[in-house]
Protein backbone atom coordinates (compact mmCIF):
# COMPACT_ATOMS: atom_id res chain seq x y z
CA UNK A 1 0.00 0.00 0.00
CA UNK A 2 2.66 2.48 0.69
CA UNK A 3 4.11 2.19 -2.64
CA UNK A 4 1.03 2.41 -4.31
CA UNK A 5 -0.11 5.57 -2.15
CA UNK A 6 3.75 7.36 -2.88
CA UNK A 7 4.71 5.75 -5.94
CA UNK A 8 7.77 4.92 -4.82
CA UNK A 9 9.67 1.60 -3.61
CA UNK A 10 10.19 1.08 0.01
CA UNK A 11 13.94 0.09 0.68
CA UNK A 12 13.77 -0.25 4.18
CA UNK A 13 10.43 -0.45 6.97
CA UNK A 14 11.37 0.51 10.80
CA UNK A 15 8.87 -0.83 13.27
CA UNK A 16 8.64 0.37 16.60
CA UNK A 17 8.14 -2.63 18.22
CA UNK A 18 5.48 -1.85 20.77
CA UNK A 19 3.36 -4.23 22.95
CA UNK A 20 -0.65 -4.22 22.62
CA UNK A 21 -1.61 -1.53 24.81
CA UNK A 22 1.15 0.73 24.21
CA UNK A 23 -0.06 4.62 23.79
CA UNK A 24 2.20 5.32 21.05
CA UNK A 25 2.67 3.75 17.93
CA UNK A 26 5.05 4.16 14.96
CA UNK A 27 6.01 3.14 11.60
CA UNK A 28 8.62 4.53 8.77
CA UNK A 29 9.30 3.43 5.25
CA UNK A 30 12.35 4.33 3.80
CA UNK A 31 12.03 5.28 -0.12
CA UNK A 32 13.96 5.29 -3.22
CA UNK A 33 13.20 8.54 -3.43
CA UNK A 34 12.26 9.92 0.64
CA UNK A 35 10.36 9.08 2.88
CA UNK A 36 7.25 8.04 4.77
CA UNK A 37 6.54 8.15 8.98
CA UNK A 38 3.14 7.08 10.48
CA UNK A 39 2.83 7.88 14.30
CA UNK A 40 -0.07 7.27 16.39
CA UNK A 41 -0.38 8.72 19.97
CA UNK A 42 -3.52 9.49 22.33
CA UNK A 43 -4.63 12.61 22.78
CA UNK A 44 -7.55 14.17 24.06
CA UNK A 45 -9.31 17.36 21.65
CA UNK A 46 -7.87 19.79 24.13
CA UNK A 47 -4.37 18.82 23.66
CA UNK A 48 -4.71 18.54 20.13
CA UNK A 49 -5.81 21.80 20.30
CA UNK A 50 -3.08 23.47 21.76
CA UNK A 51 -1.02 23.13 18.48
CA UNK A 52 2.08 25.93 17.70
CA UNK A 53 0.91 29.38 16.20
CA UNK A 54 2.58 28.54 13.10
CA UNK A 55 0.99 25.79 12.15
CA UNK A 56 -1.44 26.08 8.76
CA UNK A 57 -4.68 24.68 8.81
CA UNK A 58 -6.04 21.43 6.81
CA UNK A 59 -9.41 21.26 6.28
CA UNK A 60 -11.24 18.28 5.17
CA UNK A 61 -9.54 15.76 7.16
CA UNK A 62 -10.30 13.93 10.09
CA UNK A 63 -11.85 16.09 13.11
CA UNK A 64 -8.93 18.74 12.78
CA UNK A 65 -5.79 18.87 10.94
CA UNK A 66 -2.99 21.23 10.59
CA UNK A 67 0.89 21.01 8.44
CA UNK A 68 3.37 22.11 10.78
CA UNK A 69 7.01 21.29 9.51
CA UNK A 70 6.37 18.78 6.95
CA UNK A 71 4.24 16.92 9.47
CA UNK A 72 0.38 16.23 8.35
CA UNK A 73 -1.43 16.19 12.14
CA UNK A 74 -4.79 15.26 12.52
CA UNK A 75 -7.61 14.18 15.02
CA UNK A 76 -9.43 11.46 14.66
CA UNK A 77 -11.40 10.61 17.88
CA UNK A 78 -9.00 10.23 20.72
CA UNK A 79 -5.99 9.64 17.81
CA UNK A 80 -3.23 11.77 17.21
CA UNK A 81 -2.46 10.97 13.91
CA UNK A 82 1.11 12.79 12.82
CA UNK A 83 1.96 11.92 8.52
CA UNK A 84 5.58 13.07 7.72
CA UNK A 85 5.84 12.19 4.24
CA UNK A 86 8.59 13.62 1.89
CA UNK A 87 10.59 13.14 -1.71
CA UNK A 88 8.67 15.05 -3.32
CA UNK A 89 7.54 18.69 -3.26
CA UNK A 90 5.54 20.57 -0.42
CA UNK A 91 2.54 20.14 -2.30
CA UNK A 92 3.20 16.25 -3.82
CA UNK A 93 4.30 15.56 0.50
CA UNK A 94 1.00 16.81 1.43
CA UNK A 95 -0.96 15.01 -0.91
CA UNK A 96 0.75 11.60 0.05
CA UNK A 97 0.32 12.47 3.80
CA UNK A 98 -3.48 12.96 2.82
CA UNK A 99 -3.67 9.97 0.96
CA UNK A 100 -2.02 7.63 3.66
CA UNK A 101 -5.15 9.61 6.17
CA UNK A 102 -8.05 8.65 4.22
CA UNK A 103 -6.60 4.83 4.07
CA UNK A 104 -5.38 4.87 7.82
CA UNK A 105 -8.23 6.63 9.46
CA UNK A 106 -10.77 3.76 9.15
CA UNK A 107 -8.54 1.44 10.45
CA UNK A 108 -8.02 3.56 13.39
């Protein structure tokens, strides 16, 4: 799936290796060309909420959603969802951090 969503080959997957119940959760793909991070944390709407000033505004995806350096954060329920996806440009990143959302969120 992550090649198909990027359109790029993975040369290496890191794993974090967590236990059922863990809070936090994390995967990265290494790409031929970049790369792609999934991390999954609680969070509660207030915390989310409380996200830096310079942070731009997503809209359309999940509860709430906001870029802040390179990283695609959104809300879903009690999920923090953070999407760092690069190897391409600003606006290719964001559209592959969207795309990797919209299959991730119903899994959540």
């Amino acid at each position: 799936e992550v090649e198909s969503l990027t359109g790029r080959d993975i040369t290496q997957i890191d794993k974090d290796g967590a236990q059922p119940g863990d809070i936090s959760r994390y995967c990265q793909w290494q790409l031929s060309a970049g790369q792609l991070a999934v991390f999954l944390s609680r969070t509660t709407a207030e915390e989310f909420a409380r996200k830096n000033t310079d942070a731009d505004p997503v809209p359309g995806v999940g509860q709430d959603a906001y870029l802040l350096g390179g990283h695609l954060m959104v809300l879903y329920g009690t999920v923090h969802v953070d999407v760092y996806a690069r190897g391409g440009s600003d606006a290719e990143n964001l559209a592959d951090a969207k795309d990797v959302v919209a299959v991730l969120l119903p899994r959540v």
